[in-house]
C-alpha atoms as a PDB file:
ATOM      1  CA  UNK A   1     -23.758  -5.367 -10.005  1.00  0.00           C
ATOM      2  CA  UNK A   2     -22.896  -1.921  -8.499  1.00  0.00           C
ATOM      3  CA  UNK A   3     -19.713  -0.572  -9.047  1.00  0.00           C
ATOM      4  CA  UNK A   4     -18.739   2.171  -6.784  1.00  0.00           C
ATOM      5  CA  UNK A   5     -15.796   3.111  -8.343  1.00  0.00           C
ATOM      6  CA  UNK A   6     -16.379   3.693 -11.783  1.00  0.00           C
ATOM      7  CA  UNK A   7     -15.163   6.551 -13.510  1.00  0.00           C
ATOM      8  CA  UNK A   8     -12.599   6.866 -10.793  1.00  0.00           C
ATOM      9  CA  UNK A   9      -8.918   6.749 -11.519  1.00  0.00           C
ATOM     10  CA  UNK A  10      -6.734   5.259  -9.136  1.00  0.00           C
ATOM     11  CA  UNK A  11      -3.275   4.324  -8.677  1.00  0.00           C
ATOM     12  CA  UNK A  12      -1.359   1.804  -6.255  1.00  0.00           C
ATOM     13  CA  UNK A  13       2.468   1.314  -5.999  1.00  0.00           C
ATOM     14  CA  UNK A  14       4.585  -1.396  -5.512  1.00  0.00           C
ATOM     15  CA  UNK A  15       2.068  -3.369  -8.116  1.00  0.00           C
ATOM     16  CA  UNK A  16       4.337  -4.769 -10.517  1.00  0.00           C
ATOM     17  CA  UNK A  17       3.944  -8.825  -9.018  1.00  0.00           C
ATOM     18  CA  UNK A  18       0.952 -10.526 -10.627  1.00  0.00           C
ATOM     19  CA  UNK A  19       1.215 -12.574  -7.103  1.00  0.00           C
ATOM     20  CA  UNK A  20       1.653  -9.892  -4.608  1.00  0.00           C
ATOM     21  CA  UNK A  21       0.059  -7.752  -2.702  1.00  0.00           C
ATOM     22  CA  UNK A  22      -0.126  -4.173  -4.607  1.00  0.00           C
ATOM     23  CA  UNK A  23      -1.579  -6.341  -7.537  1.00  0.00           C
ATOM     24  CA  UNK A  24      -3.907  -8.124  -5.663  1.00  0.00           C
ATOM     25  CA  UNK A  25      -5.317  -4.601  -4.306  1.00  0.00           C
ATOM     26  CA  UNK A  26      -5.269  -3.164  -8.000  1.00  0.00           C
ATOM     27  CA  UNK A  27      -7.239  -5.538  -9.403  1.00  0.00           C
ATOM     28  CA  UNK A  28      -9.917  -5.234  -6.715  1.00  0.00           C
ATOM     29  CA  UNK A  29     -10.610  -1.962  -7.379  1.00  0.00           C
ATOM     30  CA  UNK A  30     -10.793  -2.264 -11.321  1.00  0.00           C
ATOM     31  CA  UNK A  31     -13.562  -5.503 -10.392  1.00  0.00           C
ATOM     32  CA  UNK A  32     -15.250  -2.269  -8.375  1.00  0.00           C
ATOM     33  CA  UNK A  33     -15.412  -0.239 -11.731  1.00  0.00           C
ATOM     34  CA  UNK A  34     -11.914   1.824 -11.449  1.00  0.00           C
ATOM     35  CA  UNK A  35      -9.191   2.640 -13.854  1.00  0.00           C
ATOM     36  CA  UNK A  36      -6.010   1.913 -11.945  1.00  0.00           C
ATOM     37  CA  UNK A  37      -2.207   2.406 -12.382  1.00  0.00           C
ATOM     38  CA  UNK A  38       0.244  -0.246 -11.289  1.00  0.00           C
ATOM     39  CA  UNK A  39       2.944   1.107 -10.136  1.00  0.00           C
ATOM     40  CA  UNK A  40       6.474  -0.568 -10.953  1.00  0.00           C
ATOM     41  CA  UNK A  41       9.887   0.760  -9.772  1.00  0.00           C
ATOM     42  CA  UNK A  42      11.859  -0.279 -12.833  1.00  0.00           C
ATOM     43  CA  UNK A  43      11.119  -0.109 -16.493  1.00  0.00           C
ATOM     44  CA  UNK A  44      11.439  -3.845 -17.225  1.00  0.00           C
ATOM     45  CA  UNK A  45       8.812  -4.327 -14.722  1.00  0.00           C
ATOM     46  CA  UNK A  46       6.452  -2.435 -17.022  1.00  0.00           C
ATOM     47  CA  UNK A  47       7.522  -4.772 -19.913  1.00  0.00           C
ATOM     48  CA  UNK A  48       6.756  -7.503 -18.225  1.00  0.00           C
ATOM     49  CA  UNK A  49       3.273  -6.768 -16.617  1.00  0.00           C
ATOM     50  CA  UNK A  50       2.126  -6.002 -20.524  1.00  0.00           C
ATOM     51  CA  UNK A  51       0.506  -9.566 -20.748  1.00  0.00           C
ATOM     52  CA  UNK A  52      -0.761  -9.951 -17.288  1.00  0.00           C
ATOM     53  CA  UNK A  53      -2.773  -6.773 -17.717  1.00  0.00           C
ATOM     54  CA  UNK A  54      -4.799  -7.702 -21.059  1.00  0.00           C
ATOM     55  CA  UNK A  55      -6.783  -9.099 -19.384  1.00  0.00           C
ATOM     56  CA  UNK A  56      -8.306  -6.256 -17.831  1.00  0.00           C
ATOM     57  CA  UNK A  57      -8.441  -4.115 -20.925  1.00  0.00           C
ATOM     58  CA  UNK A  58      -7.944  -0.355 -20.413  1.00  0.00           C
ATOM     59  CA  UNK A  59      -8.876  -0.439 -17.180  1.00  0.00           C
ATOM     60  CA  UNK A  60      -4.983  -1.628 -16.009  1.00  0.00           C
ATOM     61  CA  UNK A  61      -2.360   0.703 -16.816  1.00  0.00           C
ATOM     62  CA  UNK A  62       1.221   0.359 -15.984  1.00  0.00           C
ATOM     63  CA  UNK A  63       3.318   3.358 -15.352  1.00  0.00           C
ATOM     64  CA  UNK A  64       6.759   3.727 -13.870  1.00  0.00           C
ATOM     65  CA  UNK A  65       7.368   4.968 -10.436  1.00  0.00           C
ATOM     66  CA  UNK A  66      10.071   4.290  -7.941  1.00  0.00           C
ATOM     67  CA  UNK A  67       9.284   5.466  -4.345  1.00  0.00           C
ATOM     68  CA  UNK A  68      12.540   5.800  -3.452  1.00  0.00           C
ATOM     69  CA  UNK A  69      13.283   8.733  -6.581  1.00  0.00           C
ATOM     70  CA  UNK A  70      11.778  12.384  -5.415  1.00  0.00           C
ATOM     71  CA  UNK A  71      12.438  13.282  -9.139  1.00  0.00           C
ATOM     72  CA  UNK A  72      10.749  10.287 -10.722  1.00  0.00           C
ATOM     73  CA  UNK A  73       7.802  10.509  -8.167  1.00  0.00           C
ATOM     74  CA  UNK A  74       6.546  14.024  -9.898  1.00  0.00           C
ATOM     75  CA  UNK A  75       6.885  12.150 -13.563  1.00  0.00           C
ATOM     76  CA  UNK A  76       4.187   9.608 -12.591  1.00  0.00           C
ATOM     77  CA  UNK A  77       1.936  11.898 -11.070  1.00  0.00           C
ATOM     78  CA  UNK A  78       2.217  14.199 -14.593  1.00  0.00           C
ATOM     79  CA  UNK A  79       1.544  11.378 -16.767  1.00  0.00           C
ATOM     80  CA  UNK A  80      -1.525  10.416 -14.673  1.00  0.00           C
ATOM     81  CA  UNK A  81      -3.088  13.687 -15.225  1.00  0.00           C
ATOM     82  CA  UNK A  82      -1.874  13.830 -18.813  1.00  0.00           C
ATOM     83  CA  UNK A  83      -3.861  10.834 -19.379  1.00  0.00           C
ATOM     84  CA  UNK A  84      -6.900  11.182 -16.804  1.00  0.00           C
ATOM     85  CA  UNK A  85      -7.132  14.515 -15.730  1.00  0.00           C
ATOM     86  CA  UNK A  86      -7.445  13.233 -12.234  1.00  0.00           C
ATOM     87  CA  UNK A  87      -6.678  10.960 -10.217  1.00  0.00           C
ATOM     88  CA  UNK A  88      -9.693   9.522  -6.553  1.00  0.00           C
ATOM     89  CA  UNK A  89      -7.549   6.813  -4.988  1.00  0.00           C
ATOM     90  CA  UNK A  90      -3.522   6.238  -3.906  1.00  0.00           C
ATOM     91  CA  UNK A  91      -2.679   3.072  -2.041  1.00  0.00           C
ATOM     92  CA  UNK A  92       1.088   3.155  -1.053  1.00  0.00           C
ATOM     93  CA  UNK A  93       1.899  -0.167  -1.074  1.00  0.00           C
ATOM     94  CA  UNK A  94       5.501   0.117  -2.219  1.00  0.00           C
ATOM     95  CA  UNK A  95       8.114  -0.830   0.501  1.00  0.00           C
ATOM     96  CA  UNK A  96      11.023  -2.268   1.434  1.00  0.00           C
ATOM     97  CA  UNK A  97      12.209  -4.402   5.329  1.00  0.00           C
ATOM     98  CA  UNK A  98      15.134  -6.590   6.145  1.00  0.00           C
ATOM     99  CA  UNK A  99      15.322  -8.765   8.752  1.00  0.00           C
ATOM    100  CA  UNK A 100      18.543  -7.802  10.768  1.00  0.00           C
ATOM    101  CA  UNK A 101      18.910  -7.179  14.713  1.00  0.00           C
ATOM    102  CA  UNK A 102      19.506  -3.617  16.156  1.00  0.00           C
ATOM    103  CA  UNK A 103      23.137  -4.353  16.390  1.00  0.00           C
ATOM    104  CA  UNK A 104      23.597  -5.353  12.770  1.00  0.00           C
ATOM    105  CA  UNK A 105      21.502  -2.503  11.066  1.00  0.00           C
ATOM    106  CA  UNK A 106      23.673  -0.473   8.996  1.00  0.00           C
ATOM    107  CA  UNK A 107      22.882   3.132   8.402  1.00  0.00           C
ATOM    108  CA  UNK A 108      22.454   2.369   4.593  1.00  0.00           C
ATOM    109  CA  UNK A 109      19.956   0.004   5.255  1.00  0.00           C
ATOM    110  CA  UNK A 110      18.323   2.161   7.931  1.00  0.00           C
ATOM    111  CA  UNK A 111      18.020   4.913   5.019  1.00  0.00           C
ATOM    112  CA  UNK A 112      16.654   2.535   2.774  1.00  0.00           C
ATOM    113  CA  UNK A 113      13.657   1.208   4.367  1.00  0.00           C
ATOM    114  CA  UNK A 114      12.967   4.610   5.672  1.00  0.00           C
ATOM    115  CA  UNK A 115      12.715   5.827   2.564  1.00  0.00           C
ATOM    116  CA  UNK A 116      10.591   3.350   1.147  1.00  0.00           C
ATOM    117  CA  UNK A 117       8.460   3.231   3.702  1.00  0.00           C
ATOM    118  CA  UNK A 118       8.091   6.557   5.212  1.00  0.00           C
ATOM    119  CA  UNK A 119       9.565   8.987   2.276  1.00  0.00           C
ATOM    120  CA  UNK A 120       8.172   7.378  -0.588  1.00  0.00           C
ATOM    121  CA  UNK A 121       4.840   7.215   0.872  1.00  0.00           C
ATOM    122  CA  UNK A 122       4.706  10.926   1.867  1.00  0.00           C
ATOM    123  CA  UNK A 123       6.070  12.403  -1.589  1.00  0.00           C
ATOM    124  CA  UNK A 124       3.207  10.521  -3.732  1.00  0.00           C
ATOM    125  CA  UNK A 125       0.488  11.551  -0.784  1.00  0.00           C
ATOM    126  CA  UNK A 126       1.440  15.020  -1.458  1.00  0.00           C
ATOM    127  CA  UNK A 127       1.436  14.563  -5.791  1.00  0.00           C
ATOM    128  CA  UNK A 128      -1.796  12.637  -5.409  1.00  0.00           C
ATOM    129  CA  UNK A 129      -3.006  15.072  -2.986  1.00  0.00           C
ATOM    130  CA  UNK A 130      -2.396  18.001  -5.432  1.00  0.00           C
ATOM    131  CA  UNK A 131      -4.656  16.301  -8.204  1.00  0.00           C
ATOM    132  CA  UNK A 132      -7.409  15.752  -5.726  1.00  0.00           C
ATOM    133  CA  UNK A 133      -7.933  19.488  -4.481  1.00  0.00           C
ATOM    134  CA  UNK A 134      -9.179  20.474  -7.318  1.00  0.00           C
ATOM    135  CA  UNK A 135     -12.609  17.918  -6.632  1.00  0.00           C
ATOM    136  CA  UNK A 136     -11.923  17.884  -3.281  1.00  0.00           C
ATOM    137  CA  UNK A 137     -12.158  14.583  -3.532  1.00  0.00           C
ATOM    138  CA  UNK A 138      -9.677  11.901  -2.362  1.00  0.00           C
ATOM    139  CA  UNK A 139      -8.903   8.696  -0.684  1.00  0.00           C
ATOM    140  CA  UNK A 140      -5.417   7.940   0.089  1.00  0.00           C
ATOM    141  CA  UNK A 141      -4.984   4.548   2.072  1.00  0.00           C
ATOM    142  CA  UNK A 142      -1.004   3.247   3.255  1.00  0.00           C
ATOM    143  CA  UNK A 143      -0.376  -0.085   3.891  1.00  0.00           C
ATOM    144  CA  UNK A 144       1.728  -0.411   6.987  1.00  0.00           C
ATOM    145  CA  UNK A 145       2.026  -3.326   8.980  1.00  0.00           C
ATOM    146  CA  UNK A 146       1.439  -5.132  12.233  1.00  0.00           C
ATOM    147  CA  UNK A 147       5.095  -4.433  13.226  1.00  0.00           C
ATOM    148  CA  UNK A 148       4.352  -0.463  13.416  1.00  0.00           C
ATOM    149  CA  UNK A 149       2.362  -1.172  17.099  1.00  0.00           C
ATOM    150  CA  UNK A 150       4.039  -4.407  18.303  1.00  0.00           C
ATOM    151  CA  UNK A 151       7.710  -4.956  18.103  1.00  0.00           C
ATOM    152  CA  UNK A 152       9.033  -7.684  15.957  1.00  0.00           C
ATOM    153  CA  UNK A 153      12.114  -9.443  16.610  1.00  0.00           C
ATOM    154  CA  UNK A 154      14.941  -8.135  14.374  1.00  0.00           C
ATOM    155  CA  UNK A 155      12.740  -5.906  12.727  1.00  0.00           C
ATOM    156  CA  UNK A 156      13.797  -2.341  14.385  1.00  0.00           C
ATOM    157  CA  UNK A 157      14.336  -0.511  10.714  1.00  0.00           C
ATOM    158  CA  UNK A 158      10.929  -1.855   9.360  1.00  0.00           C
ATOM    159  CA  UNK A 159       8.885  -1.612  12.551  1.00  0.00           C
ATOM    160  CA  UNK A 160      10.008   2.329  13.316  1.00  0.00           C
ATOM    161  CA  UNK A 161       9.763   3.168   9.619  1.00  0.00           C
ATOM    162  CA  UNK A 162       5.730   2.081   9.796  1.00  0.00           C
ATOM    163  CA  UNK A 163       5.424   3.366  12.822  1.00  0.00           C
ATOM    164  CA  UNK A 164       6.151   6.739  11.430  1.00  0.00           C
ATOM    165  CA  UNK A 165       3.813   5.902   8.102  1.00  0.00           C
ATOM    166  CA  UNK A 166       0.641   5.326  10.705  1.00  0.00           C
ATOM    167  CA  UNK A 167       1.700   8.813  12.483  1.00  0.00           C
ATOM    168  CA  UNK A 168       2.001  10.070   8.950  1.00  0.00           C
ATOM    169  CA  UNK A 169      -1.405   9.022   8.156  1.00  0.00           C
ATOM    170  CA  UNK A 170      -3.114  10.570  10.738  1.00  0.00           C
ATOM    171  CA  UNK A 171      -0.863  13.794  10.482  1.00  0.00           C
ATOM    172  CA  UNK A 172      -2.169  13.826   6.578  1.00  0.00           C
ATOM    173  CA  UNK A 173      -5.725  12.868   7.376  1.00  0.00           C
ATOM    174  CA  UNK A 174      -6.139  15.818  10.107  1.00  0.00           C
ATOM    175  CA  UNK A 175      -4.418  18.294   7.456  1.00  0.00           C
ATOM    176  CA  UNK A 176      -6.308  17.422   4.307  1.00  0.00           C
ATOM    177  CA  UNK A 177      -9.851  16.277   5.838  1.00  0.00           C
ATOM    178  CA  UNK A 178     -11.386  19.660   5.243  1.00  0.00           C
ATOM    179  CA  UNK A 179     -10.612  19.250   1.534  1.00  0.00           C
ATOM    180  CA  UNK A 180     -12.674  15.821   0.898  1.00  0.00           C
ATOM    181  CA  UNK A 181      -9.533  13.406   1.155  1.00  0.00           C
ATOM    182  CA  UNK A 182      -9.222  11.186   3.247  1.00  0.00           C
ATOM    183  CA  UNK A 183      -6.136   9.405   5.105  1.00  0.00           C
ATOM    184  CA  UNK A 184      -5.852   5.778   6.173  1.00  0.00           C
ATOM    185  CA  UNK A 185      -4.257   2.694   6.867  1.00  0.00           C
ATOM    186  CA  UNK A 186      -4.204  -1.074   6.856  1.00  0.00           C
ATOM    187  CA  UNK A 187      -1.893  -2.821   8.726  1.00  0.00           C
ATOM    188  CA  UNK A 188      -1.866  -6.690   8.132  1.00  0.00           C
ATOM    189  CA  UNK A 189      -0.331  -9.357   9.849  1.00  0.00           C
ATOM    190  CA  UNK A 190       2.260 -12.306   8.315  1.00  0.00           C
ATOM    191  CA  UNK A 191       0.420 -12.595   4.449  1.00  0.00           C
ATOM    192  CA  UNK A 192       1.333 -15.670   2.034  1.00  0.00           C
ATOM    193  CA  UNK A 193       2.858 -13.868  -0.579  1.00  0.00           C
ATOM    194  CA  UNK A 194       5.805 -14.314  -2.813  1.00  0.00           C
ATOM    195  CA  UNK A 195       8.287 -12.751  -0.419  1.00  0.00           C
ATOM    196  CA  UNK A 196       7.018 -14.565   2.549  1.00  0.00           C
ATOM    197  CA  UNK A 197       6.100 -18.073   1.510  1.00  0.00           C
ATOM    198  CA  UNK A 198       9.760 -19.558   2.219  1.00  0.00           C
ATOM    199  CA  UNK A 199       9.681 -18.487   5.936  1.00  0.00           C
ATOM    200  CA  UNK A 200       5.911 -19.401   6.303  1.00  0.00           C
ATOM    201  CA  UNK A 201       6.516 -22.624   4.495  1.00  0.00           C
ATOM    202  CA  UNK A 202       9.275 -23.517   7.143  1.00  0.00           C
ATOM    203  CA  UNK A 203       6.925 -25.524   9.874  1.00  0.00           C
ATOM    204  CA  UNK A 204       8.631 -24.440  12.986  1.00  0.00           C
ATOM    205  CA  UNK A 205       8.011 -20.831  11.668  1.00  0.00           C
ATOM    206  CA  UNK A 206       4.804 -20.799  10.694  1.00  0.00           C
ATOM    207  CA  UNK A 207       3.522 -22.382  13.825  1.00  0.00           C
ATOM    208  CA  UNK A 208       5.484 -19.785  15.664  1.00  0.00           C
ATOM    209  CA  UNK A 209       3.624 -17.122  13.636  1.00  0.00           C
ATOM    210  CA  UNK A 210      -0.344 -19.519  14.301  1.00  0.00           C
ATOM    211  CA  UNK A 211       0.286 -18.999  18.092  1.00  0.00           C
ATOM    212  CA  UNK A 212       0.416 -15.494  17.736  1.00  0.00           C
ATOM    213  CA  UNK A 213      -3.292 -15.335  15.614  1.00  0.00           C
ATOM    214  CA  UNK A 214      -6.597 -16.124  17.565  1.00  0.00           C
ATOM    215  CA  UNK A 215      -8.445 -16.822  14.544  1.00  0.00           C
ATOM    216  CA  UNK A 216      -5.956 -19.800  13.411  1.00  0.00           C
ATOM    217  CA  UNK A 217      -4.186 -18.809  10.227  1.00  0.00           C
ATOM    218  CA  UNK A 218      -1.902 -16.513   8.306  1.00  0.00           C
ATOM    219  CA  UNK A 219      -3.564 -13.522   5.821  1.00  0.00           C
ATOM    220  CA  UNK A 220      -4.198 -13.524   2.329  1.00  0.00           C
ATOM    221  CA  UNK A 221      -3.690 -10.975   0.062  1.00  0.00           C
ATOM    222  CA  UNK A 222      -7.721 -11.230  -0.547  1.00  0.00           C
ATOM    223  CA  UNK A 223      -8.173 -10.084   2.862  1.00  0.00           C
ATOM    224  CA  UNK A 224      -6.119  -6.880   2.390  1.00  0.00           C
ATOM    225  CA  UNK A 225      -7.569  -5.867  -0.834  1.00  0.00           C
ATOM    226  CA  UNK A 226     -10.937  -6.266   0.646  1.00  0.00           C
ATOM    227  CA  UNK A 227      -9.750  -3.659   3.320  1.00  0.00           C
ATOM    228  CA  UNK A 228      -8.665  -1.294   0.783  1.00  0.00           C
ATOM    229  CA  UNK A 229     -11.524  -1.493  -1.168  1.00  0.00           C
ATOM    230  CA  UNK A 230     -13.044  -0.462   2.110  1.00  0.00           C
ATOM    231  CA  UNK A 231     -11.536   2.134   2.709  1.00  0.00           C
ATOM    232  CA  UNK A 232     -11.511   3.405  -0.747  1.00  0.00           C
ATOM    233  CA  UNK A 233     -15.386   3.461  -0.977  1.00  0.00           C
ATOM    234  CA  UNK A 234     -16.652   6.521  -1.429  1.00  0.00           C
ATOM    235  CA  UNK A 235     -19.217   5.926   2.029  1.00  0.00           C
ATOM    236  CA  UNK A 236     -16.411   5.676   3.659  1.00  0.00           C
ATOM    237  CA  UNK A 237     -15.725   9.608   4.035  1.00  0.00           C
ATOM    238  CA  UNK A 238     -16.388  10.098   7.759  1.00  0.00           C
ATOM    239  CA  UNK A 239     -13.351   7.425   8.367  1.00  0.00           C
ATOM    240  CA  UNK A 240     -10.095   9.246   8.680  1.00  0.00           C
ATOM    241  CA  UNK A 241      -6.643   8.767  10.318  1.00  0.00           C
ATOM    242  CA  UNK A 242      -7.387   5.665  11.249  1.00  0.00           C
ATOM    243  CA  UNK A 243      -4.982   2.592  11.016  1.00  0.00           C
ATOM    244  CA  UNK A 244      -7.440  -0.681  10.452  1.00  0.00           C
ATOM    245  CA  UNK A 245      -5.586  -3.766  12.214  1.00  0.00           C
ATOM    246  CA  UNK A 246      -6.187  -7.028   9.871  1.00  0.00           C
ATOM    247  CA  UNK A 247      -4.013  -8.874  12.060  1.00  0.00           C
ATOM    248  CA  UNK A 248      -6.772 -11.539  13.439  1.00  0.00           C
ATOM    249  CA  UNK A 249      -6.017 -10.424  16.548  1.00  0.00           C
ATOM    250  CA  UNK A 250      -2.339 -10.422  17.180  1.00  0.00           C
ATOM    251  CA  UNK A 251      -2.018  -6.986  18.456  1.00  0.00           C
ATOM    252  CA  UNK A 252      -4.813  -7.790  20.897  1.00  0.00           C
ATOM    253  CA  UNK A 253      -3.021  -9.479  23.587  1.00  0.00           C
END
């Protein structure tokens, strides 16, 4: 079995759910060989993901890191290179939506997904980015979201805020290509995770969502994780700035 990340350290936020999605992509790259660092945003998070992550041995690390805190974002970044001395591969996963109609958005909520989303993503880009010069060596992939190129009903906070993230990708990517990082996304459809198994469960819902998806059914957080890994790959350098659509098709018509 190859493993094409070993010896790589990596680190993906928003990771602190054994049943979500940042978890889900962690894991995949420690089966490809990596040492990876789940993010969590609060420190009882990082309690609690001590069990889950004997299983993987050294290989899973937990460290704190809330998106949304420009001072804690530098902390996490220092303790990754006090402990690795590098660090190959950042998947922002963290985030935040609401669903609430354009009328109804308050500006506090407005800030908040923004900064989640848009922010958070581009303050760890530029700590991770800073501990991959020195290699020049990098892959950075952001997970936006369906919702950034076709507008969701009573989604106008989330949808603009990944809009912005893919235009921050490719801004990033275009910057930092000549320094052996590269910048990408994966934007996903409706998954069945935690957060979105009570609407999805609903039947009139989910068979609102089915007649938006040629290929017949929702995503799994398998089929994200798979992208990542992707993208992560280190064959994968002549793929920059690019936002991969794992949408089975909804964005196609």
């Amino acid at each position: 079995m190859t493993h094409p990340f070993a010896e790589q350290i990596a680190l993906v936020t928003g990771a602190n759910d054994p049943e979500g999605l940042g978890f889900g992509i962690a894991t995949e790259l420690i089966a490809g060989g990596a040492t990876v660092y789940f993010g969590c945003r609060l420190q009882d998070q990082v309690e609690a993901l001590a069990a889950p992550l004997n299983t993987f041995g050294p290989s899973a690390r937990p460290v704190l890191l809330d998106v949304s805190d420009p001072a804690g974002i530098p902390r996490a970044f220092q303790r990754i290179e006090s402990e690795a001395g590098r660090l190959d591969i950042l998947v922002n996963n963290a985030g935040d939506g609401a669903n609430c109609s354009a009328l109804d958005e308050t500006a506090g909520q407005w800030d908040r997904i923004m900064t989640a989303n848009a922010r958070g993503p581009f303050l760890c880009s530029q700590a991770a980015a800073q501990l991959m010069l020195p290699r020049q060596y990098g892959r950075i992939v952001n997970i936006s979201s369906q919702a950034a190129t076709v507008a969701i009903l009573n989604h106008v906070a989330y949808s603009s805020s990944k809009a912005a993230l893919n235009m921050l990708t490719k801004s990033m990517a275009l910057e930092w290509a000549p320094l052996g990082i590269t910048v990408n996304a994966v934007a996903p459809t409706y998954l069945m995770t935690p957060g979105t198994r009570p609407f999805l469960e609903q039947p009139e819902f989910r068979k609102s969502v089915l007649a938006r998806i040629p290929v017949g059914r929702v995503g799994s957080i398998h089929d994200i994780a798979h992208a990542v890994r992707f993208l992560c790959h280190p064959d994968s350098s002549l793929i920059t700035g690019e936002v991969l659509m794992v949408d089975g098709g909804w964005t196609l018509a």
